[in-house]
C-alpha atoms as a PDB file:
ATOM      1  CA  UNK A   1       0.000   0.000   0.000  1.00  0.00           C
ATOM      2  CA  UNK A   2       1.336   3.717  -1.204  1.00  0.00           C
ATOM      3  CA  UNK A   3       2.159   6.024   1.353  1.00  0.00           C
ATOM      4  CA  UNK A   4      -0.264   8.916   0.920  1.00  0.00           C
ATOM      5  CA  UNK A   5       0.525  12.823   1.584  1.00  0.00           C
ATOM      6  CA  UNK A   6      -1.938  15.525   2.267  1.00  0.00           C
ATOM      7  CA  UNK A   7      -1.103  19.149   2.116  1.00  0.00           C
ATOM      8  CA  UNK A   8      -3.059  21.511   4.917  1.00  0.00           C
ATOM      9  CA  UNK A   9      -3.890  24.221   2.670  1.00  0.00           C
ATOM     10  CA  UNK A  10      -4.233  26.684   5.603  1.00  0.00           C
ATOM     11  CA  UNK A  11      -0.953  25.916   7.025  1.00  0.00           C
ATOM     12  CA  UNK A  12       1.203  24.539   3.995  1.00  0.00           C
ATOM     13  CA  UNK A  13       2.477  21.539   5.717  1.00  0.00           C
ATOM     14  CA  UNK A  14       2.616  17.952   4.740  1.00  0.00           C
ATOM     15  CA  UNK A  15       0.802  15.570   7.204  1.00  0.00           C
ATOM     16  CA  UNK A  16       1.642  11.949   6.353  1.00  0.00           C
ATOM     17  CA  UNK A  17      -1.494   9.557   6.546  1.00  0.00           C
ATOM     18  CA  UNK A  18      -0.154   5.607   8.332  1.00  0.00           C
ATOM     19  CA  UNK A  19       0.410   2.941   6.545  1.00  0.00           C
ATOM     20  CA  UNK A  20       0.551  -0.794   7.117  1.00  0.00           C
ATOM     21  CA  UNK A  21       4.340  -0.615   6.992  1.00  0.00           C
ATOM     22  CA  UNK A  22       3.867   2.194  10.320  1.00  0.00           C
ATOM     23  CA  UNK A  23       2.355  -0.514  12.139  1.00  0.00           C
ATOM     24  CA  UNK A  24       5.045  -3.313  11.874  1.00  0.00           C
ATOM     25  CA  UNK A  25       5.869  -4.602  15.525  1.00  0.00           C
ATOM     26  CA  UNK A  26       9.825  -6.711  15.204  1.00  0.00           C
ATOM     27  CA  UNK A  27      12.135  -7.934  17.476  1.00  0.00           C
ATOM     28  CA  UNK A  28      15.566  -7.728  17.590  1.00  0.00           C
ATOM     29  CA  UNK A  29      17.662  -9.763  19.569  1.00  0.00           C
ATOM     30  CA  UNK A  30      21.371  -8.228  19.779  1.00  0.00           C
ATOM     31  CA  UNK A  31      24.147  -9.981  21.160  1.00  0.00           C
ATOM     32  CA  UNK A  32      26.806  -6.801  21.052  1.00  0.00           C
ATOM     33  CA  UNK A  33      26.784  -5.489  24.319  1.00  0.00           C
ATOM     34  CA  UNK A  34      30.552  -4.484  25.057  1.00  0.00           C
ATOM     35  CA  UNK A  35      30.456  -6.032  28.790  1.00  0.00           C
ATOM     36  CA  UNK A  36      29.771  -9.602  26.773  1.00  0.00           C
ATOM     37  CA  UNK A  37      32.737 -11.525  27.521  1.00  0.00           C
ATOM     38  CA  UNK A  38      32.601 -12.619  23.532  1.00  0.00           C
ATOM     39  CA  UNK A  39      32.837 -16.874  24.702  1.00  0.00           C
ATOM     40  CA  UNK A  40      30.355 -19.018  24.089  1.00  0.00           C
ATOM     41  CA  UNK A  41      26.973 -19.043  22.175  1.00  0.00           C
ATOM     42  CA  UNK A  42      23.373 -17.925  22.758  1.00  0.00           C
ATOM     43  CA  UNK A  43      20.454 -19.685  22.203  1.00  0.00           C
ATOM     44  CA  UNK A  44      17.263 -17.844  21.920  1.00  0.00           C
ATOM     45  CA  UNK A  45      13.365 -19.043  20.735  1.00  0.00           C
ATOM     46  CA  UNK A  46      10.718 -16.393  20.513  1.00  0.00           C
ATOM     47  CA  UNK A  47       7.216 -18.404  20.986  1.00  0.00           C
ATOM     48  CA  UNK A  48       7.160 -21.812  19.336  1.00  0.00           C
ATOM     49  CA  UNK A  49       9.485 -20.204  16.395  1.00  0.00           C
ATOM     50  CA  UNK A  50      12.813 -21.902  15.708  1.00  0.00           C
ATOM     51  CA  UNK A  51      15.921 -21.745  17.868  1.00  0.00           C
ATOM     52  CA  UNK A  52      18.494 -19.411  17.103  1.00  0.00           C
ATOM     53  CA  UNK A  53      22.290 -19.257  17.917  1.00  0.00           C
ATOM     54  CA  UNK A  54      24.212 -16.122  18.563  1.00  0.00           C
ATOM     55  CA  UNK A  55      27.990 -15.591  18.675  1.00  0.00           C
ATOM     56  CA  UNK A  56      29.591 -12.067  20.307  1.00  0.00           C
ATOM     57  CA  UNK A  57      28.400  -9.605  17.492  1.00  0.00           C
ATOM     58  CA  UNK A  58      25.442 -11.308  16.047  1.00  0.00           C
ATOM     59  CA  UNK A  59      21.723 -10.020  15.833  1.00  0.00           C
ATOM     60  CA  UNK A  60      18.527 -11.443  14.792  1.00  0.00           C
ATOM     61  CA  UNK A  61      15.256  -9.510  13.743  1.00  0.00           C
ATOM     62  CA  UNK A  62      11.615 -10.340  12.614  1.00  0.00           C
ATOM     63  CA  UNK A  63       8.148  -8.957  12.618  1.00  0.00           C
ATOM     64  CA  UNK A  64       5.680 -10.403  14.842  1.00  0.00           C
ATOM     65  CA  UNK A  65       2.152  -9.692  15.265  1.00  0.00           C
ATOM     66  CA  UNK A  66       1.118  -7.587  17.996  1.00  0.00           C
ATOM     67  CA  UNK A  67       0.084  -8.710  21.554  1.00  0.00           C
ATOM     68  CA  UNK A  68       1.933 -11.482  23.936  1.00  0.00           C
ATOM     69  CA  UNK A  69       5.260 -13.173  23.347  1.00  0.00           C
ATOM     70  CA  UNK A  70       7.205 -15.027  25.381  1.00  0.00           C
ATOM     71  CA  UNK A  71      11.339 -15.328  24.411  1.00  0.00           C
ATOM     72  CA  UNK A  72      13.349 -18.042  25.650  1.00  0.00           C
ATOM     73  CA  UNK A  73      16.989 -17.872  26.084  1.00  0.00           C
ATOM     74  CA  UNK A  74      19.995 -20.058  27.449  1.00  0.00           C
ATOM     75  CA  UNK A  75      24.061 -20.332  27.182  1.00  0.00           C
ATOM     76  CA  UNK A  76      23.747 -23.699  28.245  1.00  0.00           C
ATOM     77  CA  UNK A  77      24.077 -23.310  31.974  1.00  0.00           C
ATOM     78  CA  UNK A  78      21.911 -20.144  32.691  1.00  0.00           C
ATOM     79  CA  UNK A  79      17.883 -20.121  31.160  1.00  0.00           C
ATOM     80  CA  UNK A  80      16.004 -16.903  30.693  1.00  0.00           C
ATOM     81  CA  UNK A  81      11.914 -16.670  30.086  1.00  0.00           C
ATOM     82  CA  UNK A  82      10.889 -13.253  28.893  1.00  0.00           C
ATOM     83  CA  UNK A  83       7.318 -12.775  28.621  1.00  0.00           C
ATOM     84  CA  UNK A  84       6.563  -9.427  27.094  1.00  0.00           C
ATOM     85  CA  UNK A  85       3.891  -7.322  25.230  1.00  0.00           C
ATOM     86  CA  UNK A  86       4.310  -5.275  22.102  1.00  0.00           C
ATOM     87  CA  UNK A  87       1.862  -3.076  20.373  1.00  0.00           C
ATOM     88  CA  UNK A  88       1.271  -2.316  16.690  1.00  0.00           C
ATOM     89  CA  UNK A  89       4.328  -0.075  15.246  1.00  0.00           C
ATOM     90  CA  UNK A  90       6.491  -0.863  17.839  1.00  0.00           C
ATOM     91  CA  UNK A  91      10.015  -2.091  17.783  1.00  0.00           C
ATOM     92  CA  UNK A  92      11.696  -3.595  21.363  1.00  0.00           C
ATOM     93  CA  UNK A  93      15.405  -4.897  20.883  1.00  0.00           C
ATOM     94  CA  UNK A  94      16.428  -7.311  23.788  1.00  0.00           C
ATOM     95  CA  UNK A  95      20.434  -6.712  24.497  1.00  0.00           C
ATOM     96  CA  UNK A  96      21.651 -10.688  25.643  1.00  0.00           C
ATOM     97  CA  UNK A  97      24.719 -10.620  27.146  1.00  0.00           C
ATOM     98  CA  UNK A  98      27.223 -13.510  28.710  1.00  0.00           C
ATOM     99  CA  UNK A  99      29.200 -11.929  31.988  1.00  0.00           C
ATOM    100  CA  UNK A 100      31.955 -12.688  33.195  1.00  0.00           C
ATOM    101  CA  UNK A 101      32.532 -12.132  37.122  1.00  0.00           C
ATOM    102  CA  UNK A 102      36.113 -11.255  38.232  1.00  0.00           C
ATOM    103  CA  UNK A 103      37.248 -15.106  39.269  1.00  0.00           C
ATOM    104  CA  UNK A 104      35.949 -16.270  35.458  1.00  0.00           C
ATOM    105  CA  UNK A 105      39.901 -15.621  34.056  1.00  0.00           C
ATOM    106  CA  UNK A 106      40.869 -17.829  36.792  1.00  0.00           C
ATOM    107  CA  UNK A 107      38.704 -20.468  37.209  1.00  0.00           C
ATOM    108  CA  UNK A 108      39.260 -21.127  33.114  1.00  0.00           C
ATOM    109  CA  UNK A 109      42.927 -21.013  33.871  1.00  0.00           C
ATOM    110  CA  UNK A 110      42.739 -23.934  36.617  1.00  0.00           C
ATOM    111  CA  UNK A 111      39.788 -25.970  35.426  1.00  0.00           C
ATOM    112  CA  UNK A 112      39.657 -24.900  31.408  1.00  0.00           C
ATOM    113  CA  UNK A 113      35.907 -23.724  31.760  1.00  0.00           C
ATOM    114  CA  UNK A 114      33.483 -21.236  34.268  1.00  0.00           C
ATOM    115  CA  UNK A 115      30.095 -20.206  34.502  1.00  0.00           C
ATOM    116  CA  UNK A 116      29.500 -17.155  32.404  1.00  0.00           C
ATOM    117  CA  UNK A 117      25.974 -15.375  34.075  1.00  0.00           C
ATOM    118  CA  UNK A 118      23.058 -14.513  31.671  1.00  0.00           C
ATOM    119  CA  UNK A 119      21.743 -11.286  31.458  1.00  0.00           C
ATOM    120  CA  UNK A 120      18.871 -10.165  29.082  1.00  0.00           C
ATOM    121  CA  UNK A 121      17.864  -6.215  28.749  1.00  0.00           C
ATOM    122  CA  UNK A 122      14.874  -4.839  26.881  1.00  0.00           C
ATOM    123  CA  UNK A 123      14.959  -1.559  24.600  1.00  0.00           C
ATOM    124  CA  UNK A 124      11.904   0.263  22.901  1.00  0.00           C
ATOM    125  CA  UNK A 125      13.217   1.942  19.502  1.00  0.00           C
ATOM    126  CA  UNK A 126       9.756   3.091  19.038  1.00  0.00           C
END
């Protein structure tokens, strides 16, 4: 569907009228955070959709209908359930990042693997 202008004759400006395209609600899922300690994957599922792996540096997006979602999300040791709402036009990007605590460097040095802690922030772009 065209986007559509109208002129206000009295006051010469443009007023846009919305369009289906104004109303998309997405996701994006971002793992670029710069406290990520850049080790290990992500694994994320939004609803029943497919499961998605994220290295340091990756991001996901997709449009979703508007109303309740639930987003599941693990490194393997740590699980995450989001349950969120969006509305119609809106865009939320969830920041998912692996920490490190100050003994991690350590631990991996003595043992060759430690816990990295899951942490999952929400954003609204819109």
């Amino acid at each position: 569907m065209p986007q559509t202008t109208a002129i206000d004759s009295g006051t010469g400006t443009a007023a846009r009228t919305a369009t289906w395209e104004d109303l998309e609600s997405r996701i994006t899922i971002s793992r670029a955070h710069p406290s990520d300690y850049g080790q290990r994957q992500v694994f994320a599922r939004l609803d029943d959709g497919p499961r998605i792996a994220l290295l340091f540096g990756e991001s996901w997006e997709q449009e979703v209908a508007p109303g309740r979602h639930v987003m599941r999300v693990h490194n393997t040791l740590f699980r995450k359930r989001v349950e969120f709402s969006i509305e119609p036009g809106e865009h939320l990007e969830f920041i998912v990042i692996n920490r490190a605590r100050w003994w991690t460097a350590g631990m991996a040095g003595v043992l060759g693997a430690a816990p990295l802690f899951l942490t999952v922030e929400c954003l609204s772009l819109r």
